[in-house]
N, C-alpha and C. Protein backbone atom coordinates (compact mmCIF):
# COMPACT_ATOMS: atom_id res chain seq x y z
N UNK A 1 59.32 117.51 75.79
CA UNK A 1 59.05 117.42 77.22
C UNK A 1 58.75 115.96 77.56
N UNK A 2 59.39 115.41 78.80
CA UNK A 2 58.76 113.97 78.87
C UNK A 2 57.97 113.80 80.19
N UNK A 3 57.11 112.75 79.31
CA UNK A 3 55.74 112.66 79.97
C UNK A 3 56.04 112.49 81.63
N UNK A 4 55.32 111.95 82.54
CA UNK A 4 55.29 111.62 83.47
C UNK A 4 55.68 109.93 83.65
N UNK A 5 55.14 109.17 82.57
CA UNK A 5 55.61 107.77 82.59
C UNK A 5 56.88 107.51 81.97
N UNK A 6 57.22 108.44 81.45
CA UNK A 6 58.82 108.03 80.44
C UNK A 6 59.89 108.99 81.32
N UNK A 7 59.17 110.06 82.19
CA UNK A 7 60.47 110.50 83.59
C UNK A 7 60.51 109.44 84.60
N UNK A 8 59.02 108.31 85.08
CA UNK A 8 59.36 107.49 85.74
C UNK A 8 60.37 106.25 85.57
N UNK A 9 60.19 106.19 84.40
CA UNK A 9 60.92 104.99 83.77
C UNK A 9 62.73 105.64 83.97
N UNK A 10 63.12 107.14 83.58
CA UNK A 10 64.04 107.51 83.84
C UNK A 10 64.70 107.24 84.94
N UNK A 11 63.70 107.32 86.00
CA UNK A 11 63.62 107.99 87.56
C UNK A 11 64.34 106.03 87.95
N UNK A 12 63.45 105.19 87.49
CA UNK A 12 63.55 104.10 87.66
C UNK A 12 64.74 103.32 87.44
N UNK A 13 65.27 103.68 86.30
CA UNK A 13 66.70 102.98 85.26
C UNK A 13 67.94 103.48 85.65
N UNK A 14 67.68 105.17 86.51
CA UNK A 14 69.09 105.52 86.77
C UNK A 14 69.86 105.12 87.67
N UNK A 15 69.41 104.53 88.88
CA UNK A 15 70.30 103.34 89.33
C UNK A 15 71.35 102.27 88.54
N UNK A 16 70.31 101.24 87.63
CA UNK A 16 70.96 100.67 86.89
C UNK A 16 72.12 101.39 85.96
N UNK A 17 71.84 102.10 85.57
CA UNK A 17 72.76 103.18 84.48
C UNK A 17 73.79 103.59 85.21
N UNK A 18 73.77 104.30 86.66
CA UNK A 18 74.95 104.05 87.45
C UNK A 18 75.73 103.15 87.88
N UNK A 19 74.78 102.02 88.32
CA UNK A 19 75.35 100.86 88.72
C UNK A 19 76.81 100.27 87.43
N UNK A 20 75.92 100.06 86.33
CA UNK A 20 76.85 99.73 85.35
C UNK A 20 78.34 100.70 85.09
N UNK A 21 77.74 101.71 85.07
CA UNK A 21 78.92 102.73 85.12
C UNK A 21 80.42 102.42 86.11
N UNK A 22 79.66 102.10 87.06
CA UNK A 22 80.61 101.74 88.28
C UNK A 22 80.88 100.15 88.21
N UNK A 23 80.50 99.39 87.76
CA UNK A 23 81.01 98.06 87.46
C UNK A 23 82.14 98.30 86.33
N UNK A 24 82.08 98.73 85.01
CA UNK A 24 82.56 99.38 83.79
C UNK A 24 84.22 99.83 84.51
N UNK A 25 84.19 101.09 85.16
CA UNK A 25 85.63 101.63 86.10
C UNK A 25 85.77 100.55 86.64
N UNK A 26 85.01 100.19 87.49
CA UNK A 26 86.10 99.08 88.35
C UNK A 26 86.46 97.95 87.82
N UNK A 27 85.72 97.43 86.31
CA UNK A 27 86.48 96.18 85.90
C UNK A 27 87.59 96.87 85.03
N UNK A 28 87.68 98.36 84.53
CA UNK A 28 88.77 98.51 83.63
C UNK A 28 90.00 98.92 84.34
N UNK A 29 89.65 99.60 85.92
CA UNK A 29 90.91 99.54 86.84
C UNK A 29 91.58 98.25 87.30
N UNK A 30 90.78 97.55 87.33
CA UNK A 30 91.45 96.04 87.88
C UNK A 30 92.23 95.25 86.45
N UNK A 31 91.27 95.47 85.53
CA UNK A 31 92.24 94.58 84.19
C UNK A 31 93.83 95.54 84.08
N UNK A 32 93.51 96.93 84.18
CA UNK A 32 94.61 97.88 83.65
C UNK A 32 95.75 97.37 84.87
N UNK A 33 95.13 97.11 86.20
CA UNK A 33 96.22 96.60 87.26
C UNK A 33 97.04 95.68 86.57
N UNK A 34 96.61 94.60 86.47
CA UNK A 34 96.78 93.24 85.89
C UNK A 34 97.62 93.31 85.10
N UNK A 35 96.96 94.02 83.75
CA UNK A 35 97.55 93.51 82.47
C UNK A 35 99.15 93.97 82.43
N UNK A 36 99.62 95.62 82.83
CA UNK A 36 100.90 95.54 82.29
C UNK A 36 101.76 95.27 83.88
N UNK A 37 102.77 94.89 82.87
CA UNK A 37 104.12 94.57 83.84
C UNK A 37 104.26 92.60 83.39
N UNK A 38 105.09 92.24 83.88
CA UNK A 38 105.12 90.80 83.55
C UNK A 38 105.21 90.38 85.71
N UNK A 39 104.42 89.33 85.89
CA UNK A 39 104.42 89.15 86.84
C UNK A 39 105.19 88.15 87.27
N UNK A 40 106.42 88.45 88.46
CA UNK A 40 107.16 87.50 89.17
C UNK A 40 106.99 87.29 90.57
N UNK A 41 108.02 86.03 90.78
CA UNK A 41 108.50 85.96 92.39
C UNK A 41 109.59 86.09 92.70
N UNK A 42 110.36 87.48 93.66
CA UNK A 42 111.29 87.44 93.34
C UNK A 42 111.91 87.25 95.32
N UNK A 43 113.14 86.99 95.65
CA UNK A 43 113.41 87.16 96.82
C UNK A 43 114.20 88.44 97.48
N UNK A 44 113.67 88.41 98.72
CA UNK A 44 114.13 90.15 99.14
C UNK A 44 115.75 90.08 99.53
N UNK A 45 116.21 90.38 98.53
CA UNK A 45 117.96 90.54 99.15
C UNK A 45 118.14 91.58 100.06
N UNK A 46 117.73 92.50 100.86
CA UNK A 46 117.75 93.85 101.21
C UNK A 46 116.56 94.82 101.14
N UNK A 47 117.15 96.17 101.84
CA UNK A 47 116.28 97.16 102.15
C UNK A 47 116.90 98.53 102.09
N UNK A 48 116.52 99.33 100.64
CA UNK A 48 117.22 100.07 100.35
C UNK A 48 116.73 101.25 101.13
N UNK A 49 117.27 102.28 101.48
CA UNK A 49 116.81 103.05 102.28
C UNK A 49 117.07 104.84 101.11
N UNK A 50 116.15 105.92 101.79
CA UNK A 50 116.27 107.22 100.90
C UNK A 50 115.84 108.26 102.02
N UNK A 51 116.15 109.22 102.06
CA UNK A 51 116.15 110.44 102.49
C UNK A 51 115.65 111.62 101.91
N UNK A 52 114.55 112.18 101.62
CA UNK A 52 114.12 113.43 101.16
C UNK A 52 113.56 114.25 101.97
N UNK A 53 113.05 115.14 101.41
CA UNK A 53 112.29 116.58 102.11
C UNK A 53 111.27 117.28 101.50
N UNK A 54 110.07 116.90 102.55
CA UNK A 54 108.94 117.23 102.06
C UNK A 54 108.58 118.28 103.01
N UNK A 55 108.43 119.84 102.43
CA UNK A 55 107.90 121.10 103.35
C UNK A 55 109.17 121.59 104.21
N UNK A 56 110.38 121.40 104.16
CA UNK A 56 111.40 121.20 105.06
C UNK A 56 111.78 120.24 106.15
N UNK A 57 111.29 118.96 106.13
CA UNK A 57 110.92 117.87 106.73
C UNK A 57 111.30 116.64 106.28
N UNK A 58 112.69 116.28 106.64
CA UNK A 58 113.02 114.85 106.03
C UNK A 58 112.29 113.63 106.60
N UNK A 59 112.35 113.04 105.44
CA UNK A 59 111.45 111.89 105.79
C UNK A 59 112.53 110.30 104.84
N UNK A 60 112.35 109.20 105.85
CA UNK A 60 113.02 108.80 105.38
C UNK A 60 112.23 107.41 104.47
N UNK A 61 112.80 107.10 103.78
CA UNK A 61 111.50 105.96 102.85
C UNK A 61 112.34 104.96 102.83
N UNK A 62 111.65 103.53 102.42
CA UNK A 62 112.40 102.25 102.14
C UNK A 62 111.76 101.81 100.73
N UNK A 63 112.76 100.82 100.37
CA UNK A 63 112.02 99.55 99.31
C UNK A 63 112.59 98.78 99.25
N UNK A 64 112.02 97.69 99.26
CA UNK A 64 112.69 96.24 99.21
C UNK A 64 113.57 95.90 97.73
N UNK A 65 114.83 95.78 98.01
CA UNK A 65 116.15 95.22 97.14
C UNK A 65 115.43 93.72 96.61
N UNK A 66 115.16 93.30 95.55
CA UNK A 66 115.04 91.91 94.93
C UNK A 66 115.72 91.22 94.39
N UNK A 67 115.70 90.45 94.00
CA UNK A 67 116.56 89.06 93.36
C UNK A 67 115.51 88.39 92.52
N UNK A 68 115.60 88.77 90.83
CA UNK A 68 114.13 87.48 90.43
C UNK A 68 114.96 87.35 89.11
N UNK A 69 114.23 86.23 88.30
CA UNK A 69 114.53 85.92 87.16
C UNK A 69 113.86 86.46 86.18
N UNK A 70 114.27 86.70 84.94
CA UNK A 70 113.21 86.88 84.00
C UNK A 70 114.03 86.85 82.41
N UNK A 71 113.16 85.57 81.84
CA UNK A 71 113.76 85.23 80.28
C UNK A 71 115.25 84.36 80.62
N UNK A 72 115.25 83.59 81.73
CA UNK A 72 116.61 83.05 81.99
C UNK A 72 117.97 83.96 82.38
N UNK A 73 117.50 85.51 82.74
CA UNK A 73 118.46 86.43 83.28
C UNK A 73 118.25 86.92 84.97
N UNK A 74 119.08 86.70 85.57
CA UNK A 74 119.04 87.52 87.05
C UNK A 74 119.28 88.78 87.42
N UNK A 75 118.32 89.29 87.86
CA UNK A 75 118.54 90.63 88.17
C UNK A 75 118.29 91.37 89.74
N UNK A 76 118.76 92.06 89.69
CA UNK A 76 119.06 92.23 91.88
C UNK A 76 118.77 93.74 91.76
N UNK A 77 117.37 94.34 92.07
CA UNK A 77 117.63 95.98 91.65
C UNK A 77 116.25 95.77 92.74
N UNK A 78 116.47 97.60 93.25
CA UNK A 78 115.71 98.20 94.62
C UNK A 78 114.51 98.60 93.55
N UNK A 79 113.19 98.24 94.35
CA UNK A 79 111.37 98.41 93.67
C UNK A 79 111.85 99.93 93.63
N UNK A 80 111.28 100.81 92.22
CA UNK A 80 110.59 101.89 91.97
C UNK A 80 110.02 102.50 92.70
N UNK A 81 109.26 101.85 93.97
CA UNK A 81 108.29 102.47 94.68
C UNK A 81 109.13 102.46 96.13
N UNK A 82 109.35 103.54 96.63
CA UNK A 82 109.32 103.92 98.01
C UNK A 82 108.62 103.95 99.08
N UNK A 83 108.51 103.56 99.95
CA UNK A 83 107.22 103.39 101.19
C UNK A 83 108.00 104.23 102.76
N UNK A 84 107.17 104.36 102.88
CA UNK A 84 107.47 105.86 104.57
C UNK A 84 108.22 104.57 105.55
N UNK A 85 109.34 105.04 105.76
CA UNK A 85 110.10 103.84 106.82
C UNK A 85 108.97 103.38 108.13
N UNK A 86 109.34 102.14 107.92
CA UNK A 86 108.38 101.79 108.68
C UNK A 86 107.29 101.08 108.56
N UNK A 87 106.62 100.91 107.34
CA UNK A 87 105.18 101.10 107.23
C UNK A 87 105.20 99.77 106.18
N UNK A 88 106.48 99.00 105.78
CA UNK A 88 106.03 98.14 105.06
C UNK A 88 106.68 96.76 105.92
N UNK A 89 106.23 95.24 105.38
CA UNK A 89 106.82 93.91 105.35
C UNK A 89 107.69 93.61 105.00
N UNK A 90 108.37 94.55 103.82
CA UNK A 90 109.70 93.38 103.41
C UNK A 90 110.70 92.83 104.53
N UNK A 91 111.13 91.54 104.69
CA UNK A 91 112.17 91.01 105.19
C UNK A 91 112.91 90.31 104.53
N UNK A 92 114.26 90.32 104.57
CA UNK A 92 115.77 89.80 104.14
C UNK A 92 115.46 88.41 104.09
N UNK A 93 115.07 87.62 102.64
CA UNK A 93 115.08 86.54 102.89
C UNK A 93 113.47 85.67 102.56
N UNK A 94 112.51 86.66 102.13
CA UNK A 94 111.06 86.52 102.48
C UNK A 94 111.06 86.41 100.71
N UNK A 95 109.90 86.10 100.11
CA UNK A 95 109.24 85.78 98.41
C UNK A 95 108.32 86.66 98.37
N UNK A 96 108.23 87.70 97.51
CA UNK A 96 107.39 88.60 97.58
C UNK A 96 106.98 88.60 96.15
N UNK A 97 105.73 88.80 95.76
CA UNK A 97 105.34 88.57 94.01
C UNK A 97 105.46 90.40 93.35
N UNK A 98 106.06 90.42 92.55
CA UNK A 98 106.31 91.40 91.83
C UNK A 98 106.18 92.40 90.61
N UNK A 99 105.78 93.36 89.93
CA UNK A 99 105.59 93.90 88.68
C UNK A 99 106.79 94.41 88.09
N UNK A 100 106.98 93.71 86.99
CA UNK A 100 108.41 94.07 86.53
C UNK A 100 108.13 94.20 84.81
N UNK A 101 108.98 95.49 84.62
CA UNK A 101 108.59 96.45 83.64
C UNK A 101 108.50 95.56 82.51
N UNK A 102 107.75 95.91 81.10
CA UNK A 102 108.37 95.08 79.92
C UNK A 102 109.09 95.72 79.31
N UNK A 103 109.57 96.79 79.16
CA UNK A 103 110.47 97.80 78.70
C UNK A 103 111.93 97.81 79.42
N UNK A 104 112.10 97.88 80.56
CA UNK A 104 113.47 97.86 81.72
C UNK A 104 112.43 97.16 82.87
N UNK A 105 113.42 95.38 82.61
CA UNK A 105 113.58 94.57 83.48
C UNK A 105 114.43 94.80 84.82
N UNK A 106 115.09 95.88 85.12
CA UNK A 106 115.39 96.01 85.99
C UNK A 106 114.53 97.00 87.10
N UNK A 107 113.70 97.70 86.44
CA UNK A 107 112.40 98.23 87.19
C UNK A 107 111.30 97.73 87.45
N UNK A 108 111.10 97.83 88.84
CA UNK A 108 109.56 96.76 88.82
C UNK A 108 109.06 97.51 90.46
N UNK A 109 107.56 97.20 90.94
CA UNK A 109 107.24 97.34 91.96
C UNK A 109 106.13 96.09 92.35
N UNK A 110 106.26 96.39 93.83
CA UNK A 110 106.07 94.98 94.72
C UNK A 110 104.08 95.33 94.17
N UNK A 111 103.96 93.85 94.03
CA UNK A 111 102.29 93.74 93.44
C UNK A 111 101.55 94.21 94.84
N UNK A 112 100.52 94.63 94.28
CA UNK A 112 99.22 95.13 95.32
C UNK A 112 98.24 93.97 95.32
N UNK A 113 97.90 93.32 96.06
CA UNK A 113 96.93 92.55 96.74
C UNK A 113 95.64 92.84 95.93
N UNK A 114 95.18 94.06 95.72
CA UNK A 114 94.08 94.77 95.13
C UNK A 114 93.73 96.02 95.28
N UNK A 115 92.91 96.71 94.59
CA UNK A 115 92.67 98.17 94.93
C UNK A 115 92.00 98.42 95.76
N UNK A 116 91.39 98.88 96.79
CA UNK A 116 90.32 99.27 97.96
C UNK A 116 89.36 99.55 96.28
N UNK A 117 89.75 100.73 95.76
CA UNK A 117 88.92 101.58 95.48
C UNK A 117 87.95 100.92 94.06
N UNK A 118 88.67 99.91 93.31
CA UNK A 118 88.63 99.37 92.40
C UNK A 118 86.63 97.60 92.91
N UNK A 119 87.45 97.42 94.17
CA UNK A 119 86.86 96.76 95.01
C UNK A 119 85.11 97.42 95.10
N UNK A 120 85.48 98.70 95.88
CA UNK A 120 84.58 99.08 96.12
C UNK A 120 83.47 99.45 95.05
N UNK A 121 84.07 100.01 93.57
CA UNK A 121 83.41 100.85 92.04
C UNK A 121 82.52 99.35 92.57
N UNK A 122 83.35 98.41 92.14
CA UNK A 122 82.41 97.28 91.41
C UNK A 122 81.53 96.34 92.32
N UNK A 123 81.32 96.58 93.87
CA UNK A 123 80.93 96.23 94.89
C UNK A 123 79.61 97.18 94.69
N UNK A 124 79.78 98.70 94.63
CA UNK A 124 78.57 99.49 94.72
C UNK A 124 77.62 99.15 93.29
N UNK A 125 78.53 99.24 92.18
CA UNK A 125 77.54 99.04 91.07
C UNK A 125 77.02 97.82 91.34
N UNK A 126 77.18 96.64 91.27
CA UNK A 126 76.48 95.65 91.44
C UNK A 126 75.55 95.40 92.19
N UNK A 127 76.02 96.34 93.49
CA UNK A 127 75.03 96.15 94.63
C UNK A 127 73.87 97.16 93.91
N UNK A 128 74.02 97.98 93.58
CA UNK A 128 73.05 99.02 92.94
C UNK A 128 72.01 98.18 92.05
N UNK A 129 72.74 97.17 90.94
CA UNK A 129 71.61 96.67 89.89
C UNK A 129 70.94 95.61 90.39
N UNK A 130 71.50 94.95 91.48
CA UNK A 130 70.82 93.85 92.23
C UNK A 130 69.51 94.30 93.09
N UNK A 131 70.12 95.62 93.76
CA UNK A 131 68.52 96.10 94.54
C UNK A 131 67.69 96.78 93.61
N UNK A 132 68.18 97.50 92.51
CA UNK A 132 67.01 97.81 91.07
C UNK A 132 66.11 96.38 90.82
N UNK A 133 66.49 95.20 90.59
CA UNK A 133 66.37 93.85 90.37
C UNK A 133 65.15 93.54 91.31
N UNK A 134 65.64 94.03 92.42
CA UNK A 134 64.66 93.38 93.37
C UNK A 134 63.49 94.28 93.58
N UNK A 135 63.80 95.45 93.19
CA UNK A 135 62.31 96.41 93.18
C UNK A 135 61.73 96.60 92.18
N UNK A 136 62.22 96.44 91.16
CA UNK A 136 61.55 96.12 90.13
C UNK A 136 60.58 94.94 89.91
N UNK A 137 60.87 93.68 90.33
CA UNK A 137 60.23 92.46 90.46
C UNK A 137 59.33 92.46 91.38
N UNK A 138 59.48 93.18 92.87
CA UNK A 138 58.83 93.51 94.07
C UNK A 138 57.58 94.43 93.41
N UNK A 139 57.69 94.83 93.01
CA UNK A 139 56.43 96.55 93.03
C UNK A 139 56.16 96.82 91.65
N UNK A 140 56.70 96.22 90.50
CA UNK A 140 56.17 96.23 88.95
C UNK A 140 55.86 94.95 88.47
């Protein structure tokens, strides 16, 4: 059974113990972003367009057609990733930075800026061990 001073101390640390937890995910989502794919710049030759059906409901998607180098070879192939017409930047002609496979160089998708969610893990944990930090020093 634990005492009353060793549940406070519990009561006290589990912030920190979360906090870290959530620093931990969000630095291993952001390295795992990072690490695979080989990263380029490639230019947008085009805008490939697709047609499916979701619920009985076509919907039509895009992805930007590229042009990049890689190992001294050129390659011109439409991103992996599809986006809801409409809803993205690519333009004919624009440098967009890219993830391109290490397995098939001709597969790749357009890089993400960052994760919201990745942002946020490691925004809350930190913020978590910093105000433990300060009440701890404040009131012990």
């Amino acid at each position: 059974v634990l005492s009353l001073s060793s549940m406070e101390k519990f009561i006290l640390f589990f912030p920190v113990i979360i906090g870290v937890i959530l620093d931990v995910i969000g630095g291993f989502l952001y390295f795992k972003r990072k690490k695979f794919g080989i990263h380029v710049i490639g230019t947008v030759t085009g805008i490939a367009k697709s047609q499916t059906k979701y619920a009985g409901v076509k919907v039509t998607t895009e992805a930007p057609i590229v042009k990049y180098d890689i190992a001294d070879q050129t390659y011109t192939a439409p991103s992996a990733k599809f986006y809801p017409e409409g809803t993205t930047i690519f333009k004919k002609g624009n440098s967009i930075s890219i993830k391109v496979s290490r397995k098939n160089h001709r597969s790749f998708v357009p890089e993400e800026n960052g994760s919201t969610a990745e942002k946020i893990l490691f925004s809350c944990g930190t913020f978590m061990i910093i105000a433990f930090c300060i009440m701890y020093f404040r009131y012990y």
